[in-house]
C-alpha atoms as a PDB file:
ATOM      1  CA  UNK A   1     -18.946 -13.198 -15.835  1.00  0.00           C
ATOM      2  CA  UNK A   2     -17.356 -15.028 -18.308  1.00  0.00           C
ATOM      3  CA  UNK A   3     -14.205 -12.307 -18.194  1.00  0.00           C
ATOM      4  CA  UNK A   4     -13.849 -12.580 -14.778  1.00  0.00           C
ATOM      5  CA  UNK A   5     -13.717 -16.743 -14.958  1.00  0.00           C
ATOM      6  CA  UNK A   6     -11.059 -16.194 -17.346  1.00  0.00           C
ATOM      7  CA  UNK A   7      -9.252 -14.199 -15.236  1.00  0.00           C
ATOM      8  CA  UNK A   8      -9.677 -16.467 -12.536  1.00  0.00           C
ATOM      9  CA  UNK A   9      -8.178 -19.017 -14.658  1.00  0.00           C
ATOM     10  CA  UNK A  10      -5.182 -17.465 -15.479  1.00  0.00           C
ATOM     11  CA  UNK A  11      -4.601 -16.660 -12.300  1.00  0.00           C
ATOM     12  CA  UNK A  12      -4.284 -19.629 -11.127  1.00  0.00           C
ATOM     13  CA  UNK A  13      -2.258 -21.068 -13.961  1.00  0.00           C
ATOM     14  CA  UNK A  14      -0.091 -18.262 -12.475  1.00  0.00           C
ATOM     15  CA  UNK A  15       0.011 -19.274  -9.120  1.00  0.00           C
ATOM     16  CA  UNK A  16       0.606 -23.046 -10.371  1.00  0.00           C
ATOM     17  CA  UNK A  17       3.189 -22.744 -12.069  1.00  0.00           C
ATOM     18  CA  UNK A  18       4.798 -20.454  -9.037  1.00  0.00           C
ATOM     19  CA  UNK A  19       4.092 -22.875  -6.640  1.00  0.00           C
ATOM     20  CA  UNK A  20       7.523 -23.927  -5.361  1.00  0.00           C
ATOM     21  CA  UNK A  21       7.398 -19.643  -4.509  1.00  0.00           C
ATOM     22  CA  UNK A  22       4.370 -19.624  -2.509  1.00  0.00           C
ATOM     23  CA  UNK A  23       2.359 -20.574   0.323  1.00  0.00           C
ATOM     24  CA  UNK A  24      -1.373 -20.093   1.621  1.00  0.00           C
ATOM     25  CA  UNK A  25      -2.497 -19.151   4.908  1.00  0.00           C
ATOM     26  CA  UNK A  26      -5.661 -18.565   6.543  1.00  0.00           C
ATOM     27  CA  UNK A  27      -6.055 -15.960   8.474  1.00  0.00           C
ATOM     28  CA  UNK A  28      -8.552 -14.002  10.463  1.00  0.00           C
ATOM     29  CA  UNK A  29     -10.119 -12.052   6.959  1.00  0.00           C
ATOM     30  CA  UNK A  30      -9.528 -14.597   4.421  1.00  0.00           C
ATOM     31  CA  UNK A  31      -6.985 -16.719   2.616  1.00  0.00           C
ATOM     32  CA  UNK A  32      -3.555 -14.959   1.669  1.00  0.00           C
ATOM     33  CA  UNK A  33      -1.048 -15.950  -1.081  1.00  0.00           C
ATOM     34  CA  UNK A  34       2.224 -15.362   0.429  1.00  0.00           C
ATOM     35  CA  UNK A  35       5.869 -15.011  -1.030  1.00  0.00           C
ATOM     36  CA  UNK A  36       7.603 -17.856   0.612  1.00  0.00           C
ATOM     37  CA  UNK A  37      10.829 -16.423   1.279  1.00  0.00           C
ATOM     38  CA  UNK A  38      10.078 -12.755   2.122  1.00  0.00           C
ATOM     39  CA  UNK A  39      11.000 -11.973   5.692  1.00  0.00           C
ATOM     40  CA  UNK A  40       8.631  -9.499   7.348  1.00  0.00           C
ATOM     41  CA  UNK A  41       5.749  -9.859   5.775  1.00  0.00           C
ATOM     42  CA  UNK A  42       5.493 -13.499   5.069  1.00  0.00           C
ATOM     43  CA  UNK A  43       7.823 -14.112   7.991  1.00  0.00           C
ATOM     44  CA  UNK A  44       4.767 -12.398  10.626  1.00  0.00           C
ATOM     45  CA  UNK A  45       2.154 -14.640   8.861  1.00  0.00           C
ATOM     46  CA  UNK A  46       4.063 -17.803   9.296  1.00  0.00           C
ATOM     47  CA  UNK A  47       4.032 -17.026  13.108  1.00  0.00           C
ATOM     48  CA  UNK A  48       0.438 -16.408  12.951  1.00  0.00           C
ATOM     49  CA  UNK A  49       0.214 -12.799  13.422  1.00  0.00           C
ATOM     50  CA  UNK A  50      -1.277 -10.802  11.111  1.00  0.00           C
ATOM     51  CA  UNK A  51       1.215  -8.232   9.506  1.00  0.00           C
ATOM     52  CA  UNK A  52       0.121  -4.521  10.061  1.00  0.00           C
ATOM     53  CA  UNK A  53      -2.676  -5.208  12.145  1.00  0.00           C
ATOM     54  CA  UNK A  54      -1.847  -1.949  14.608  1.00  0.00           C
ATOM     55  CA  UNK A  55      -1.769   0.431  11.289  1.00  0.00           C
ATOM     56  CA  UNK A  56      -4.875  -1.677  10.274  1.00  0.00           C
ATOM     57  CA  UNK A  57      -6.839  -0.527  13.166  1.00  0.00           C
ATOM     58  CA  UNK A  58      -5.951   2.978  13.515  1.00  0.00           C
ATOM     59  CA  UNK A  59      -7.330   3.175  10.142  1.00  0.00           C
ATOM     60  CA  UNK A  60     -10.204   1.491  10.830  1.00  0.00           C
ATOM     61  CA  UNK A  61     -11.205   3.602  13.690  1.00  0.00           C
ATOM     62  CA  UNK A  62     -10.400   6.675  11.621  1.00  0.00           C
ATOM     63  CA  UNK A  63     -12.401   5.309   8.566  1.00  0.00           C
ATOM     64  CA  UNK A  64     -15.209   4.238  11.542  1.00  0.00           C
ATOM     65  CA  UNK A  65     -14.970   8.324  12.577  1.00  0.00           C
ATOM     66  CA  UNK A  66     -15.912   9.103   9.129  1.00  0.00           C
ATOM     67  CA  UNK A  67     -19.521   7.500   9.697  1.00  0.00           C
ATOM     68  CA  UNK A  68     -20.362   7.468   6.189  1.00  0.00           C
ATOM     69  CA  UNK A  69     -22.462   4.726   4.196  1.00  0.00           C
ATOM     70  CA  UNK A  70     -19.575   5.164   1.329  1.00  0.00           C
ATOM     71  CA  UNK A  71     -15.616   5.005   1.870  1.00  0.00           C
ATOM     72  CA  UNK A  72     -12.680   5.073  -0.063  1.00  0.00           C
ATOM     73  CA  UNK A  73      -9.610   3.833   0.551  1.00  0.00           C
ATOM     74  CA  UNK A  74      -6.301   3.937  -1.456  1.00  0.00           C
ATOM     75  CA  UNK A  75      -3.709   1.672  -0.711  1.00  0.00           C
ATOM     76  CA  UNK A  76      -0.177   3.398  -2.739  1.00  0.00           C
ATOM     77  CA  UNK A  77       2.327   0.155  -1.993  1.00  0.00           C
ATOM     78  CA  UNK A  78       0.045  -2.295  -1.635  1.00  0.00           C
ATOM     79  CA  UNK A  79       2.371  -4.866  -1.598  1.00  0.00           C
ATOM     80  CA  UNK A  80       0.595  -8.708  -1.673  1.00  0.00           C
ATOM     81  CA  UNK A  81      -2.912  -7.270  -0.073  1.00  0.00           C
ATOM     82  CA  UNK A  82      -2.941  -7.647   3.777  1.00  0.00           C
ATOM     83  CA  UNK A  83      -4.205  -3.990   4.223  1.00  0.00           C
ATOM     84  CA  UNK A  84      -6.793  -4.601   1.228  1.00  0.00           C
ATOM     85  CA  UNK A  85      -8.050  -7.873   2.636  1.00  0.00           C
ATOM     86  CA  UNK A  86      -8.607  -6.472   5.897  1.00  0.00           C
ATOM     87  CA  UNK A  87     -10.561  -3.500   5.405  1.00  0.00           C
ATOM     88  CA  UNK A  88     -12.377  -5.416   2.602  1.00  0.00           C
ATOM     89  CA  UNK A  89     -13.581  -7.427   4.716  1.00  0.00           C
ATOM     90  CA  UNK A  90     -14.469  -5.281   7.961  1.00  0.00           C
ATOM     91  CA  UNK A  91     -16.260  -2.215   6.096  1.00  0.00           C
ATOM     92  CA  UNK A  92     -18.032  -4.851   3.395  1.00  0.00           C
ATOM     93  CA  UNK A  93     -20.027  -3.206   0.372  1.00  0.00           C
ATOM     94  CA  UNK A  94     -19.621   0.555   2.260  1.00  0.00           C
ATOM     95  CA  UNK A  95     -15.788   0.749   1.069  1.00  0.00           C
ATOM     96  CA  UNK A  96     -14.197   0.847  -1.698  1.00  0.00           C
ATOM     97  CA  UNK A  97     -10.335  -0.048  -2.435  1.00  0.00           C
ATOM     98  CA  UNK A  98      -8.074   1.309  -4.840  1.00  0.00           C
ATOM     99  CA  UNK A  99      -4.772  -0.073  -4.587  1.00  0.00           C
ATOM    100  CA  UNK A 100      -1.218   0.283  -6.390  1.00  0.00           C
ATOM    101  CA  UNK A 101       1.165  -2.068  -6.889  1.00  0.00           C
ATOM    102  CA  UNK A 102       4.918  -1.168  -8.745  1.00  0.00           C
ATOM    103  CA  UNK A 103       6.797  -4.751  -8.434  1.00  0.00           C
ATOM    104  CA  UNK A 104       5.555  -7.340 -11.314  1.00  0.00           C
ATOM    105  CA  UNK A 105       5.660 -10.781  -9.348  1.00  0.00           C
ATOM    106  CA  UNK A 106       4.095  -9.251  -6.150  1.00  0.00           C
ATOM    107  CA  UNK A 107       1.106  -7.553  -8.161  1.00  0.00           C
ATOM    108  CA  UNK A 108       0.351 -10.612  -9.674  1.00  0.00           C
ATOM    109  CA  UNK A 109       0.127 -12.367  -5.884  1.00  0.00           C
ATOM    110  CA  UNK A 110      -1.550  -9.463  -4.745  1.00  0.00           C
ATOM    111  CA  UNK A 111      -4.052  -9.798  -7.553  1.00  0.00           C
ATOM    112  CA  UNK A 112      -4.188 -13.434  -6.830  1.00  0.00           C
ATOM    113  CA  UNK A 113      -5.574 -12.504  -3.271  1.00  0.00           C
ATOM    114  CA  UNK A 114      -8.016 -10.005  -4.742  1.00  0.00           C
ATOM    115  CA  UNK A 115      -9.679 -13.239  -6.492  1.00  0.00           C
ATOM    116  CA  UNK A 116      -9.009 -15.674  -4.092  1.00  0.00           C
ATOM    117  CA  UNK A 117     -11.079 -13.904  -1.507  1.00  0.00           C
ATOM    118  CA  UNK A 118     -14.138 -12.400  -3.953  1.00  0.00           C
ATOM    119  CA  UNK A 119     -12.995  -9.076  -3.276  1.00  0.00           C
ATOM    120  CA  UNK A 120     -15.577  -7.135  -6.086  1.00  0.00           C
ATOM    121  CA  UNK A 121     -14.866  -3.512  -4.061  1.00  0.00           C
ATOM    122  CA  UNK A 122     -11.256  -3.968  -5.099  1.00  0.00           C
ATOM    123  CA  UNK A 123      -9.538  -2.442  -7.961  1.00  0.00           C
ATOM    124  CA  UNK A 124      -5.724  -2.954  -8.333  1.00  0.00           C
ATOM    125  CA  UNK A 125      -3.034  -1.512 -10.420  1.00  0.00           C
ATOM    126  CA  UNK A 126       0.088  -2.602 -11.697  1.00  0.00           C
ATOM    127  CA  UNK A 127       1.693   0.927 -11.374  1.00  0.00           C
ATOM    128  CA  UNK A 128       4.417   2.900  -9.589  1.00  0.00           C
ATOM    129  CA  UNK A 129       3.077   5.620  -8.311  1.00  0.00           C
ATOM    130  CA  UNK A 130       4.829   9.173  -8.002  1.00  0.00           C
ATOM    131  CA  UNK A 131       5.629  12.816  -9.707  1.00  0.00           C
ATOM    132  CA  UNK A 132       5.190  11.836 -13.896  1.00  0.00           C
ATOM    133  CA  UNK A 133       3.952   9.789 -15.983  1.00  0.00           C
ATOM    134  CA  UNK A 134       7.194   7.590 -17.110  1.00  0.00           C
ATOM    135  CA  UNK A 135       8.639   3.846 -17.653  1.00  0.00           C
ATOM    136  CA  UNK A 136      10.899   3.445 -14.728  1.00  0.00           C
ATOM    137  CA  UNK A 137      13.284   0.293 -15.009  1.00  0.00           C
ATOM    138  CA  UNK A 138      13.824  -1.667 -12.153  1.00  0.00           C
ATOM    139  CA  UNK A 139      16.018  -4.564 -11.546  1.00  0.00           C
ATOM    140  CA  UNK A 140      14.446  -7.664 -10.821  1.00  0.00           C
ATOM    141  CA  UNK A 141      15.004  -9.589  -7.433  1.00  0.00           C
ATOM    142  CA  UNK A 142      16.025 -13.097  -7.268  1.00  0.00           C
ATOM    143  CA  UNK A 143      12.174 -14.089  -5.708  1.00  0.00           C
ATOM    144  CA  UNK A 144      14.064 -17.159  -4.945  1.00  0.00           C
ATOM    145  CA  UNK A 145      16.263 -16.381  -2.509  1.00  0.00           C
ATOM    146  CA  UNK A 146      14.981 -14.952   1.252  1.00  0.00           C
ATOM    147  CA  UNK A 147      14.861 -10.778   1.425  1.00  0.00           C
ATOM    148  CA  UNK A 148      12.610  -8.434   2.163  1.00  0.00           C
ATOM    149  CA  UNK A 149      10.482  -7.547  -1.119  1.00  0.00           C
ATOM    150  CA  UNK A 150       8.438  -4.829   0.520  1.00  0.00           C
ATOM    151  CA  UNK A 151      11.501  -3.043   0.843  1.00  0.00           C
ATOM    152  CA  UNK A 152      12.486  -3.160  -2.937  1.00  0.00           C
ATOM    153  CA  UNK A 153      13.773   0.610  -3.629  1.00  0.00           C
ATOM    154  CA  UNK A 154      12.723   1.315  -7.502  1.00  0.00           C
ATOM    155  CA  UNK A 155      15.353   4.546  -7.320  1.00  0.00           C
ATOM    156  CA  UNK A 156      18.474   5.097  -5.840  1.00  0.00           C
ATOM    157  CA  UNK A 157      17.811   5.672  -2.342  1.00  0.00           C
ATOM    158  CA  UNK A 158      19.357   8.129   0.135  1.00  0.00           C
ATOM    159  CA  UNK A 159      19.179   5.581   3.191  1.00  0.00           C
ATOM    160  CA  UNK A 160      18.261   1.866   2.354  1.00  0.00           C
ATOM    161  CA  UNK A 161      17.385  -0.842   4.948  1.00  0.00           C
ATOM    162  CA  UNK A 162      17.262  -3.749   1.920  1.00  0.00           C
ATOM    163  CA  UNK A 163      20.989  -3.966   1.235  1.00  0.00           C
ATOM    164  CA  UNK A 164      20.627  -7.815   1.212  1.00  0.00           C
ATOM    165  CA  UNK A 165      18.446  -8.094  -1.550  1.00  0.00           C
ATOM    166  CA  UNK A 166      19.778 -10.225  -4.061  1.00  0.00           C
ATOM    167  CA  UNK A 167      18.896  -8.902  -7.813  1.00  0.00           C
ATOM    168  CA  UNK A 168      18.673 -11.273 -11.273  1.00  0.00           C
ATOM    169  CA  UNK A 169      20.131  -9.897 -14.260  1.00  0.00           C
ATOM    170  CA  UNK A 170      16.784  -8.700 -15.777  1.00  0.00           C
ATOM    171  CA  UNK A 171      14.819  -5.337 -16.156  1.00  0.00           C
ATOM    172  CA  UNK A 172      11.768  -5.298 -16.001  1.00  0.00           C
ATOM    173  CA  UNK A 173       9.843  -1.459 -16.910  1.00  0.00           C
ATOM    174  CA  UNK A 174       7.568  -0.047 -14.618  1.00  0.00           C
ATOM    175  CA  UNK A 175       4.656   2.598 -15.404  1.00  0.00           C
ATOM    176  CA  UNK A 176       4.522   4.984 -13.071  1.00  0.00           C
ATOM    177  CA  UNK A 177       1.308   7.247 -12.343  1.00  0.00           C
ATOM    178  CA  UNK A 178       0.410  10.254 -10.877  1.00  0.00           C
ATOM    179  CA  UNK A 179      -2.149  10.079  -7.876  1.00  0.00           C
ATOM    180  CA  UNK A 180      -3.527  14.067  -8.886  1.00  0.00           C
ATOM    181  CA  UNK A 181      -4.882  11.872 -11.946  1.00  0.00           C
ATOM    182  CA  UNK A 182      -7.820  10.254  -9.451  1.00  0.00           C
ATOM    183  CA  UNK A 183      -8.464  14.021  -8.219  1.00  0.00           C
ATOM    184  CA  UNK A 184     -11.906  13.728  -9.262  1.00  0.00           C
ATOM    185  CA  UNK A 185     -12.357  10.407  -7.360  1.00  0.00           C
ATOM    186  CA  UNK A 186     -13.504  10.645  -3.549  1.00  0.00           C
ATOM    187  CA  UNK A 187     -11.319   9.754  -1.228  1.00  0.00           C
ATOM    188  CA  UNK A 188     -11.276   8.918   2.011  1.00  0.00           C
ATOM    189  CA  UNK A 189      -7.923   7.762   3.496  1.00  0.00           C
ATOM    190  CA  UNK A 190      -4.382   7.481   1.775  1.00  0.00           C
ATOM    191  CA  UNK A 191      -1.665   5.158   3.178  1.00  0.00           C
ATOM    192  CA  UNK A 192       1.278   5.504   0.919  1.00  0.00           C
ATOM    193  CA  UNK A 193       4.449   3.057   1.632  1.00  0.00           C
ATOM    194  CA  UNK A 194       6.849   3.258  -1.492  1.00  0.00           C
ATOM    195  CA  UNK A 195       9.963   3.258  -0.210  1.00  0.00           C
ATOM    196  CA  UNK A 196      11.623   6.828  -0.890  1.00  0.00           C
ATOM    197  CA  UNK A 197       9.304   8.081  -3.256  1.00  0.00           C
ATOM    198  CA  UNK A 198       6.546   9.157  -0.762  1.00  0.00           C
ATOM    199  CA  UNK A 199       7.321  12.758  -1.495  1.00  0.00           C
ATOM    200  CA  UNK A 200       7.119  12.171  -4.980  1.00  0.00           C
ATOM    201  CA  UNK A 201       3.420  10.960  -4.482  1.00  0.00           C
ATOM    202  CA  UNK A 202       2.606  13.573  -2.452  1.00  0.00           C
ATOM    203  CA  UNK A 203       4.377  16.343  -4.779  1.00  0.00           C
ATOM    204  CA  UNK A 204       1.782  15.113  -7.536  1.00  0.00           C
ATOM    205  CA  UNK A 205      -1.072  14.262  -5.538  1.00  0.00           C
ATOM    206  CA  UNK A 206      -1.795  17.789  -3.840  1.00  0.00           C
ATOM    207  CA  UNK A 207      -5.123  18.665  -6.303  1.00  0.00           C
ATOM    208  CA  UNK A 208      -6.638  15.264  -4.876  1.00  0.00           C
ATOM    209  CA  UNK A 209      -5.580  16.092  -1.294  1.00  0.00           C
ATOM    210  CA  UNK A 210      -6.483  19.457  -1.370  1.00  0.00           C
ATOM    211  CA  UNK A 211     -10.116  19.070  -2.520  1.00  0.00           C
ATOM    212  CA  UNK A 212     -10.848  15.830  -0.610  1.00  0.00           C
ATOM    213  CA  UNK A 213      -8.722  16.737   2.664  1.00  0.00           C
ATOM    214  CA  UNK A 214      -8.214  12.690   3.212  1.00  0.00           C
ATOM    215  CA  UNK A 215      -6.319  11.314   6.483  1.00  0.00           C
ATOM    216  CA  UNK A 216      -3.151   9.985   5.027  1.00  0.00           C
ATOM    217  CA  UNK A 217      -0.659   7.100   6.406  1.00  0.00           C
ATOM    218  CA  UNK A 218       2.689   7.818   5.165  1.00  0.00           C
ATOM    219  CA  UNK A 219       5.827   6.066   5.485  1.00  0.00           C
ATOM    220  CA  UNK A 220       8.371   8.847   6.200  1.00  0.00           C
ATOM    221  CA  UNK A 221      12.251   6.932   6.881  1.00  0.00           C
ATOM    222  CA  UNK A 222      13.255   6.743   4.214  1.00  0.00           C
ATOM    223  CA  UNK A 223      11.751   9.912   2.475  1.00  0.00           C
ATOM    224  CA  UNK A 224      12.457  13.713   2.438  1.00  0.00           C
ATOM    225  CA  UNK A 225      10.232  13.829   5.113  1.00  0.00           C
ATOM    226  CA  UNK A 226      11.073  17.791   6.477  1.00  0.00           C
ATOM    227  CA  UNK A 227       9.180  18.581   2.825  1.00  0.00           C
ATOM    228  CA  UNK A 228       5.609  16.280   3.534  1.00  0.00           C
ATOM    229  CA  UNK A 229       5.611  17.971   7.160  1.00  0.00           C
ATOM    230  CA  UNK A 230       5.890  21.305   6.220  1.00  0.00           C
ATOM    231  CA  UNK A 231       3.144  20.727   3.124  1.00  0.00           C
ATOM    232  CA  UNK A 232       0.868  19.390   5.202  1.00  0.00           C
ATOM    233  CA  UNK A 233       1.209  21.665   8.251  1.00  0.00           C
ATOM    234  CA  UNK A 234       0.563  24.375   5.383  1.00  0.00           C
ATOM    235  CA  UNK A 235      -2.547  22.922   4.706  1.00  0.00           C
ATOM    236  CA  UNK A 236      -3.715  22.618   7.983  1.00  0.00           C
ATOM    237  CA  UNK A 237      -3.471  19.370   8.931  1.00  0.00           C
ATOM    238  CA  UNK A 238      -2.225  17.780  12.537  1.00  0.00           C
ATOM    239  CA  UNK A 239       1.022  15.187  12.068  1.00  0.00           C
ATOM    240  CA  UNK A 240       1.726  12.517  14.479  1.00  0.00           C
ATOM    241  CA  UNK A 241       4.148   9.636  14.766  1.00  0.00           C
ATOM    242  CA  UNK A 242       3.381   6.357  14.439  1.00  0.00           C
ATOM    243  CA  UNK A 243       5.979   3.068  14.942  1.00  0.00           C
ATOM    244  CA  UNK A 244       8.669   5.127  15.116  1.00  0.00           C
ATOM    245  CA  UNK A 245       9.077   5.700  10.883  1.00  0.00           C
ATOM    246  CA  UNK A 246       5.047   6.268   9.773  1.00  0.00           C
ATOM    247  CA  UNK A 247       3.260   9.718  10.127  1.00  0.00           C
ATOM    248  CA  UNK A 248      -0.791  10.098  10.557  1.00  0.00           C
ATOM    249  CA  UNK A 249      -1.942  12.971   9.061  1.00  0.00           C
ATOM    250  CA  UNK A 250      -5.294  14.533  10.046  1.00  0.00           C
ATOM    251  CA  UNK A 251      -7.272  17.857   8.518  1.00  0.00           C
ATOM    252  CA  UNK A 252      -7.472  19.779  11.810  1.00  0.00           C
ATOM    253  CA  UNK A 253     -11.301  20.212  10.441  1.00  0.00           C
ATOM    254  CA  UNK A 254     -12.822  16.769  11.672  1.00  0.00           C
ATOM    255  CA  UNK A 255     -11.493  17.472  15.169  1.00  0.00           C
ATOM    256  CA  UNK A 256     -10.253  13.549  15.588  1.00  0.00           C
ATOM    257  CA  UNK A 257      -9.523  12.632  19.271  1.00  0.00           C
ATOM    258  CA  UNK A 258      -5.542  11.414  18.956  1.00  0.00           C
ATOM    259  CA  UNK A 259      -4.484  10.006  22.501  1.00  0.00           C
ATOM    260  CA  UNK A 260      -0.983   8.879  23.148  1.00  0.00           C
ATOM    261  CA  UNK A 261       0.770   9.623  19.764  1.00  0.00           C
ATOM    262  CA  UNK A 262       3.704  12.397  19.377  1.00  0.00           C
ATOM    263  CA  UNK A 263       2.720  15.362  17.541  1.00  0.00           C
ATOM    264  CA  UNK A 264       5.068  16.077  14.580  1.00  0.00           C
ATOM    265  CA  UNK A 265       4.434  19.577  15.215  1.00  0.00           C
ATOM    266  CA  UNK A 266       2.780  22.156  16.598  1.00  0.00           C
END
């Protein structure tokens, strides 16, 4: 108790002292810190939407399909928390969240949100996630100026839709992590949005896919996405297209009912 009221407190020194960064909103699960000038996520809340909410209910009703009293969710790009606040707070005590978080400044707001809202099924981590264990250095964006920080590349990229960011002149080293080292944790459902390095998750996250056979969100524009589809049609899992640049994977096993999404194959 008295650990976690001292993490509350420096938390909020935190967010005090980045105040002229951020803003609050309520929303329909709880109260978000937001990164003022980031354009897509931020930008949806300030409208009053809440960002995500289609990929939030397709795994909801896939988590639902499940129908089990325990669930695990792991959130690889977790970004400032929308996806961890929602299902947080629609499957309660029966889920629980591990989520991943590479960039610094947004972990910290995404741990921010953790507190803010009492999430105590919520475990975060301040880690890039992909193929080794390594510090991975990563230039710094200029939080101050407007871009969109979800799209932060941490390696060169083969296509990049954030050529606008606008980058300080400091480093800042990033852990990285392999997701094959929570193999012996249950899990339920994956999403993974990292910006490139999705196959690099998967590459070193087969063990834990393999013996938990998970459904899996993945982000796939950006990656080398021929290489996920043809591991995971190996493996026996249905692949279908979501929003144009996001796949849903499926073990062919649980016999889900997918209506109106394009297979990825056959």
């Amino acid at each position: 108790m008295i650990k976690n009221f001292y993490k509350k407190s420096l938390i909020n020194i935190w967010i005090k002292k980045n105040s002229n960064n951020l803003i609050k909103v309520e929303t329909k699960y709880g109260k978000l810190h937001l990164l003022k000038n980031d354009e897509f996520i931020s930008g949806a809340f300030k409208k009053g939407q809440y960002w995500a909410e289609y990929e939030i209910k397709i795994i909801e009703d896939l988590l639902n399909f499940k129908n089990a009293n325990k669930l695990v969710f792991f959130d690889v790009g977790a970004n400032i928390g929308s996806h961890v606040l929602a299902l947080a707070r629609i499957f309660k005590d029966k889920i629980k969240i591990n989520c991943f978080e590479a960039q610094n400044y947004i972990y910290k707001i995404l741990e921010a949100n953790i507190y803010e809202n009492n999430l105590k099924n919520v475990l975060a981590f301040n880690n890039a996630v992909s193929n080794n264990n390594e510090s991975i250095p990563i230039r710094i964006p200029d939080y101050n100026q407007i871009s969109n920080f979800g799209s932060l590349e941490l390696q060169p990229p083969r296509y990049s839709d954030n050529k606008k960011v606008i980058f300080t002149n400091s480093i800042e080293n990033i852990e990285s992590i392999k997701l094959d080292e929570f193999k012996e944790n249950k899990v339920d459902f994956i999403k993974i949005d990292v910006e490139e390095m999705e196959h690099l998750v998967i590459e070193v996250g087969r063990e834990l896919i393999y013996k938990h056979r998970p459904f899996l969100f993945i982000e796939l524009v950006k990656t080398e996405a021929k290489s996920i589809l043809k591991l995971f049609q190996k493996i026996d899992y249905s692949a279908y297209l979501i929003n144009k640049e996001n796949g849903l994977f499926i073990p062919n096993e649980i016999g889900v009912p997918i209506k109106n999404l394009k297979k990825l194959y056959d």
